[in-house]
Structures are given as structure tokens and as C-alpha cells.
C-alpha atoms as a PDB file:
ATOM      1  CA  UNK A   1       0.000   0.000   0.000  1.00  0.00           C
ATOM      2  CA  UNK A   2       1.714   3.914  -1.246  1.00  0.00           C
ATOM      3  CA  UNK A   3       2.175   6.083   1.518  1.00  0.00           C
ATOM      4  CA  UNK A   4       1.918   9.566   1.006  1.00  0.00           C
ATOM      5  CA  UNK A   5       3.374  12.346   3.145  1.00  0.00           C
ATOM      6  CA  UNK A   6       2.084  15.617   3.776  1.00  0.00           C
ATOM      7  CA  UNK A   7       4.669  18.530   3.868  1.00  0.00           C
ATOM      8  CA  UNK A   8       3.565  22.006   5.286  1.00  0.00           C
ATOM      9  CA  UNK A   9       3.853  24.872   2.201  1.00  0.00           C
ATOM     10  CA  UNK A  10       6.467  26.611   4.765  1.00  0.00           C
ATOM     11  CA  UNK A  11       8.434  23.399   4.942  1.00  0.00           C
ATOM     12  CA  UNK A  12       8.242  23.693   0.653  1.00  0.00           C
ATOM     13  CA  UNK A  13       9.256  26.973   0.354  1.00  0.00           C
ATOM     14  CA  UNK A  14      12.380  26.972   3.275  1.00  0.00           C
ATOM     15  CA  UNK A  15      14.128  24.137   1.287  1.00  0.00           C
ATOM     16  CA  UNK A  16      14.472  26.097  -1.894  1.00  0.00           C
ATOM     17  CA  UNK A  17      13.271  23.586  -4.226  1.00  0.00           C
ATOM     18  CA  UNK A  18      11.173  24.739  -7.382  1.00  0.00           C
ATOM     19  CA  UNK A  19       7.880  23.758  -6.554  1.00  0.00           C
ATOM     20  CA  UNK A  20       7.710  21.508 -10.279  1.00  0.00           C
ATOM     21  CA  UNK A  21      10.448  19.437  -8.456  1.00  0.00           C
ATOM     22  CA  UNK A  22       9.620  19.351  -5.064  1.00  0.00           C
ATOM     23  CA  UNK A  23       7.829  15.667  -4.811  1.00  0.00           C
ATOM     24  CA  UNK A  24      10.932  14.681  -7.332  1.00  0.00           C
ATOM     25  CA  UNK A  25      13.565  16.186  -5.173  1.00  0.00           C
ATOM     26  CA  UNK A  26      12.212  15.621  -1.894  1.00  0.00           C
ATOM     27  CA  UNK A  27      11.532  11.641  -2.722  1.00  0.00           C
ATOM     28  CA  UNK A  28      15.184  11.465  -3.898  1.00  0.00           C
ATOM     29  CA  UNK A  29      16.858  12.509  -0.859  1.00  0.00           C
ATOM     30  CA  UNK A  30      15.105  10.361   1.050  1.00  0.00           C
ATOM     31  CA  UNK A  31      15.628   7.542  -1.000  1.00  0.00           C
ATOM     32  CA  UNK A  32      19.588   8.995  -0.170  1.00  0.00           C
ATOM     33  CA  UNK A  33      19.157   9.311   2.912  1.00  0.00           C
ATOM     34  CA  UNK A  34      17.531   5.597   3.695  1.00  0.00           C
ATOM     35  CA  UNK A  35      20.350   4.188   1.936  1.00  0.00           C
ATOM     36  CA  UNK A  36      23.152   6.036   3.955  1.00  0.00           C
ATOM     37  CA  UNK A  37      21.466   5.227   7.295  1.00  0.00           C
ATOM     38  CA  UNK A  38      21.180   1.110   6.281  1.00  0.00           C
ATOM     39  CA  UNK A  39      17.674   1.594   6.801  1.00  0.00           C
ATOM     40  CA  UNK A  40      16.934   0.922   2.640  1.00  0.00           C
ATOM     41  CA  UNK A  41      18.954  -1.461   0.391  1.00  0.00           C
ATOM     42  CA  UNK A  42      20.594  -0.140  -2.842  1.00  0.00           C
ATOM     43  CA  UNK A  43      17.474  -1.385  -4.837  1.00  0.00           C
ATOM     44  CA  UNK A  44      15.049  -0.313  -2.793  1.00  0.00           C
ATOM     45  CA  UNK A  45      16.475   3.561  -2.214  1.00  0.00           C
ATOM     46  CA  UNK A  46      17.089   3.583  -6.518  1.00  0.00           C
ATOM     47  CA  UNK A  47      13.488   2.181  -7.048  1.00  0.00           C
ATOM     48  CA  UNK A  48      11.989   4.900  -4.245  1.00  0.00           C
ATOM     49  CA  UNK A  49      14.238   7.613  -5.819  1.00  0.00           C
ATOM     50  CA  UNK A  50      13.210   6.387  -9.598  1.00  0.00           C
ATOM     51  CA  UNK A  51      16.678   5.922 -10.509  1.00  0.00           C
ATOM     52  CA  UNK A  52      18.801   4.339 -12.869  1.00  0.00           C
ATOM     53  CA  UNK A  53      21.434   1.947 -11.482  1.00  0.00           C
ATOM     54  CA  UNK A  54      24.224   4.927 -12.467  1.00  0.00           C
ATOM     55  CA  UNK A  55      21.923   7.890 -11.774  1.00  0.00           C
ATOM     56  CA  UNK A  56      21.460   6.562  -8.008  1.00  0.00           C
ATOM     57  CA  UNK A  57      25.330   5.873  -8.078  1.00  0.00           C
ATOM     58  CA  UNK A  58      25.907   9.325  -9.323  1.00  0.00           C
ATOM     59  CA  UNK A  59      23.855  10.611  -6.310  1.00  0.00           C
ATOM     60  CA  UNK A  60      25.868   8.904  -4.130  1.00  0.00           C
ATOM     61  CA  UNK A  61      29.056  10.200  -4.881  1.00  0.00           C
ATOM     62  CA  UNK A  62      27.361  13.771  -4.771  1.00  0.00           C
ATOM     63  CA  UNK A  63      26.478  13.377  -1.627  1.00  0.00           C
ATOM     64  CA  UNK A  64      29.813  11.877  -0.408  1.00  0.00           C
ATOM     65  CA  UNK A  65      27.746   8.946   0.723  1.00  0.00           C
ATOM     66  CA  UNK A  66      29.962   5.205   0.751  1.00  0.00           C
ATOM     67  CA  UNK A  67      28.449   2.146  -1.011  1.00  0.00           C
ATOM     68  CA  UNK A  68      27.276  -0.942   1.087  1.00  0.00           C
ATOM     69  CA  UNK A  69      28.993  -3.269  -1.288  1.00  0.00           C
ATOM     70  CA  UNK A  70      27.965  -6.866   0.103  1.00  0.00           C
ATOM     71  CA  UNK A  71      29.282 -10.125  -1.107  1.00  0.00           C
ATOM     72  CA  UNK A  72      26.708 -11.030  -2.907  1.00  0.00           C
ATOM     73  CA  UNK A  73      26.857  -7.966  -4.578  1.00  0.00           C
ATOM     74  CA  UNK A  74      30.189  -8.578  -5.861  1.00  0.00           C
ATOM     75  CA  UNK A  75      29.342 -12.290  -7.199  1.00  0.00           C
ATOM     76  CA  UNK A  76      26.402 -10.943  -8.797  1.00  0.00           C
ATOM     77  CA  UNK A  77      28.909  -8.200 -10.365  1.00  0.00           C
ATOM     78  CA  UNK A  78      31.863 -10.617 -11.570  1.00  0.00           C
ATOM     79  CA  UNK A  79      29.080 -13.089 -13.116  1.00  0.00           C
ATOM     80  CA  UNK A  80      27.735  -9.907 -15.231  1.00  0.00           C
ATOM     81  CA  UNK A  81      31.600  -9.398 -16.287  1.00  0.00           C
ATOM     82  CA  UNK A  82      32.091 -13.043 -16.988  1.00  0.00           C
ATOM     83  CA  UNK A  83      28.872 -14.061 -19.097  1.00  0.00           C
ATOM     84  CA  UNK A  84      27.378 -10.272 -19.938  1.00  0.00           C
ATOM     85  CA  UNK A  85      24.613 -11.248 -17.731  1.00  0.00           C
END
């Protein structure tokens, strides 16, 4: 089931974000934000930002924020580079 949030119009306007952005903007820094706190996987912060793989990677290095790289990760990662898939 979505959840939706309700933000105050004074919290909107004090964070400086153009109001045509603001649910794009605002979802994407949480989505950073989950991720940097463990509290979201790398999936599941991309998919709640609606980001690419390298857009949400991008992000991350914006934001000086390190990459929980698990092990399984990494397998998953040198079987792409091995077979393409």
C-alpha cells in the first residue's frame, strides 16, 4: 500500500526547491538518505528515488555517501563481467 506524506507549504518553500520538483527532489533525498542510514537497500532507495542503477550511483558520490557493497553484490557483479549477464 503507497504512503503519502504531507509537507507544510512553509516546509516547501524553506528548502528552496522549485515547486515543479519538489515531490521529485524531496523523494530522492530520502531515497539517499535511507540508503546512507542502512535503513533501505541499494534497490530499494534507486526504485523509491526512480533511478537508474548509475543515476542513483551518481547521487551517491554527490552526496559523499559510501556504497554498502555486500558479497553477494560482488558475485552478482563478476558473473555480469564473466557471461554479460
Amino acid at each position: 500500500m503507497p504512503l503519502s506524506l504531507n509537507i507544510p507549504n512553509q516546509v516547501l518553500e524553506a528548502v528552496r526547491v522549485p515547486r515543479s520538483r519538489a515531490r521529485e527532489a524531496l523523494t530522492q533525498e530520502l531515497a539517499f538518505s535511507l540508503y546512507a542510514r542502512g535503513m533501505a537497500s541499494f534497490g530499494t532507495a534507486r526504485r523509491l528515488g526512480r533511478l537508474t542503477k548509475w543515476e542513483f550511483m551518481e547521487g551517491l558520490a554527490e552526496r559523499e555517501i559510501q556504497r554498502h557493497y555486500h558479497e553477494d553484490e560482488l558475485k552478482e557483479d563478476l558473473k555480469y563481467a564473466k557471461n554479460g549477464k
